[in-house]
Protein backbone atom coordinates (compact mmCIF):
# COMPACT_ATOMS: atom_id res chain seq x y z
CA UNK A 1 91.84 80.34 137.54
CA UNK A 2 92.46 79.75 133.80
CA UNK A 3 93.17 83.16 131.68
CA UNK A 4 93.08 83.00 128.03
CA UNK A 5 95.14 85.46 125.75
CA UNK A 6 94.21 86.52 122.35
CA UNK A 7 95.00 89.57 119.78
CA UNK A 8 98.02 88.48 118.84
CA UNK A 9 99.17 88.80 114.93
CA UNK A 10 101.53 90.07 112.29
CA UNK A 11 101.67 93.84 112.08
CA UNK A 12 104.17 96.07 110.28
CA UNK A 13 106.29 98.18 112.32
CA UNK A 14 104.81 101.50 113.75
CA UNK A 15 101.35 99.92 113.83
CA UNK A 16 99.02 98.21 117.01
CA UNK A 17 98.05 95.78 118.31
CA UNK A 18 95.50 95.03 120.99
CA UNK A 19 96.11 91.94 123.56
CA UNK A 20 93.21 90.95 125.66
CA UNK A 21 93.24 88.59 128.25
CA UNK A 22 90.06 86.64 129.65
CA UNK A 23 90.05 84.93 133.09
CA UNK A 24 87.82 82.55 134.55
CA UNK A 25 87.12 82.54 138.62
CA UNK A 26 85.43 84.85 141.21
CA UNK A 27 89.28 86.42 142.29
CA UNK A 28 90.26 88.60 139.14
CA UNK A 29 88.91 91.77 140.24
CA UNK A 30 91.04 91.50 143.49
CA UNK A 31 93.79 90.43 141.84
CA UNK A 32 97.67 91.48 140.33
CA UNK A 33 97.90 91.03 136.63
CA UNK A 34 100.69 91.04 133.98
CA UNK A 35 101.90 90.79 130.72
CA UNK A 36 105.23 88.85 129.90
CA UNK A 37 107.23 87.95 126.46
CA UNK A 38 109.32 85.35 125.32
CA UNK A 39 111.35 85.74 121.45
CA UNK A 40 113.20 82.92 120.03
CA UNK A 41 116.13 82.07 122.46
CA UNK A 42 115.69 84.29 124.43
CA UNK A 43 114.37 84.30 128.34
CA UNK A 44 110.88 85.83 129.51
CA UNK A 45 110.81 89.71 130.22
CA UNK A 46 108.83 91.50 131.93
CA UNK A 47 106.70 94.06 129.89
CA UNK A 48 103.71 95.46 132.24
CA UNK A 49 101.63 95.10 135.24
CA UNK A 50 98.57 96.44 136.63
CA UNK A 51 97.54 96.29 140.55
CA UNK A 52 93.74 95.02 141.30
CA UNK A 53 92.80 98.41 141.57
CA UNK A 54 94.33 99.65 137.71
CA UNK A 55 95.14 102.59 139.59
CA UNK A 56 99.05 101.75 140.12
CA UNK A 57 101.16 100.37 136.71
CA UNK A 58 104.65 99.08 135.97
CA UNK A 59 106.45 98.65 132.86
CA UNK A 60 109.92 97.55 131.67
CA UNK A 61 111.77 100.44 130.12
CA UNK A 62 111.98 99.26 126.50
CA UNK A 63 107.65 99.75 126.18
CA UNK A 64 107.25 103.16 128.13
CA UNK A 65 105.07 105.34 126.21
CA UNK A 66 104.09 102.77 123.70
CA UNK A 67 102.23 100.19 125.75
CA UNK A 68 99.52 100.60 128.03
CA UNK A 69 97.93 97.62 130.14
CA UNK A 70 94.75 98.26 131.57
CA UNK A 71 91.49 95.90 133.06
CA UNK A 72 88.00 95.62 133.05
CA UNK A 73 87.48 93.69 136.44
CA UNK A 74 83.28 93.86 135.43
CA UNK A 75 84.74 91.40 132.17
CA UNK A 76 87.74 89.53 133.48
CA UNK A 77 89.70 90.87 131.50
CA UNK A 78 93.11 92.41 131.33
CA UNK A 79 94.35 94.21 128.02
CA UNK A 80 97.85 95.17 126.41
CA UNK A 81 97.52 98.27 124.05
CA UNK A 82 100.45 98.20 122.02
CA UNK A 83 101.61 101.20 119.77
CA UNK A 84 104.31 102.28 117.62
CA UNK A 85 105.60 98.26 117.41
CA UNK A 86 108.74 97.80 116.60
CA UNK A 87 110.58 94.35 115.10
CA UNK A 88 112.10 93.97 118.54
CA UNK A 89 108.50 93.33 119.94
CA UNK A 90 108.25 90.86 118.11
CA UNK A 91 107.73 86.99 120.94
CA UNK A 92 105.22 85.24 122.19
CA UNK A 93 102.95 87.19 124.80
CA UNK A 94 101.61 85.88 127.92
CA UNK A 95 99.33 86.83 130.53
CA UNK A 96 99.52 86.07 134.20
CA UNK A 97 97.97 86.50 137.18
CA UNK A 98 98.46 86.49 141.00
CA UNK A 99 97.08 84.62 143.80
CA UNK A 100 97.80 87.73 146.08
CA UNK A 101 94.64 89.98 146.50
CA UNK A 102 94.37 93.33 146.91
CA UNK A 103 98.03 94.26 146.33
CA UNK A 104 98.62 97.68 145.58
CA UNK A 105 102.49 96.91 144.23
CA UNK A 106 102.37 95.89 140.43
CA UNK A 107 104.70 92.52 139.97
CA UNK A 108 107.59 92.22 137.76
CA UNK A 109 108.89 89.12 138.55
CA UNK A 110 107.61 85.99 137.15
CA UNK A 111 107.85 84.02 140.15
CA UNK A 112 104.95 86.07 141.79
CA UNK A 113 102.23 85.01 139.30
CA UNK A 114 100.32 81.92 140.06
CA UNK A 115 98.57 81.48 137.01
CA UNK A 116 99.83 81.75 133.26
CA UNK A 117 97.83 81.80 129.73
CA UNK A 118 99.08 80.13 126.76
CA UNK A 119 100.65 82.64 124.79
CA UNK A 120 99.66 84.90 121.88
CA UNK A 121 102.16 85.16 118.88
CA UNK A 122 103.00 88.82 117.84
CA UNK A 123 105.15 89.40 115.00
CA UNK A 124 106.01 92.49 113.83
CA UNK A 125 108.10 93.50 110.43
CA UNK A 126 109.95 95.93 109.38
């Protein structure tokens, strides 16, 4: 599985930003799905996942009500909606994805993804 992230860019604060994420492989539509950041010197957090399903969601507390991660299983693809962005959003974005099918718990720790993108830059200024 190889999942490619795009979207990412400079944006002034209080604006979007849409992330997509493409995947390759027959498994993605069965499959747990997240989004994670890393800023400068600073460790990976957590920021949203999204069961095979979409149905069930999780989110770290700091994006509630301004970020909303959906899929298209039909595309491969996995998105980040981002909204009212503030400077502190600003890190390098990364999708991942599970190896565990047709779990109906969204996964917030990085250790449970199998398979990682390569990162989409989002900057955002104040």
């Amino acid at each position: 599985v190889q999942l490619q992230a795009s979207g990412g860019g400079l944006v002034q604060a209080g604006g979007s930003l849409r992330l997509s994420c493409a995947a390759s492989g027959r498994t993605f539509s069965r499959s747990g799905m997240g989004w994670f950041r890393q800023a400068p010197g600073k460790e990976r957090e957590f920021v949203a996942a999204i069961v095979w399903t979409g149905v069930n969601t999780a989110y770290v507390d700091s994006v509630k009500g301004r970020f909303t991660i959906s899929r298209d299983n039909a595309k491969n693809t996995v998105y980040l909606q981002m909204s009212s962005l503030k400077p502190e959003d600003t890190a390098v974005y990364y999708c991942a994805g599970t190896s565990l099918q047709y779990s109906t718990i969204p996964a917030r720790i990085p250790s449970s993804y199998d398979y990682w993108g390569q990162g989409t830059l989002v900057t955002v200024s104040s």
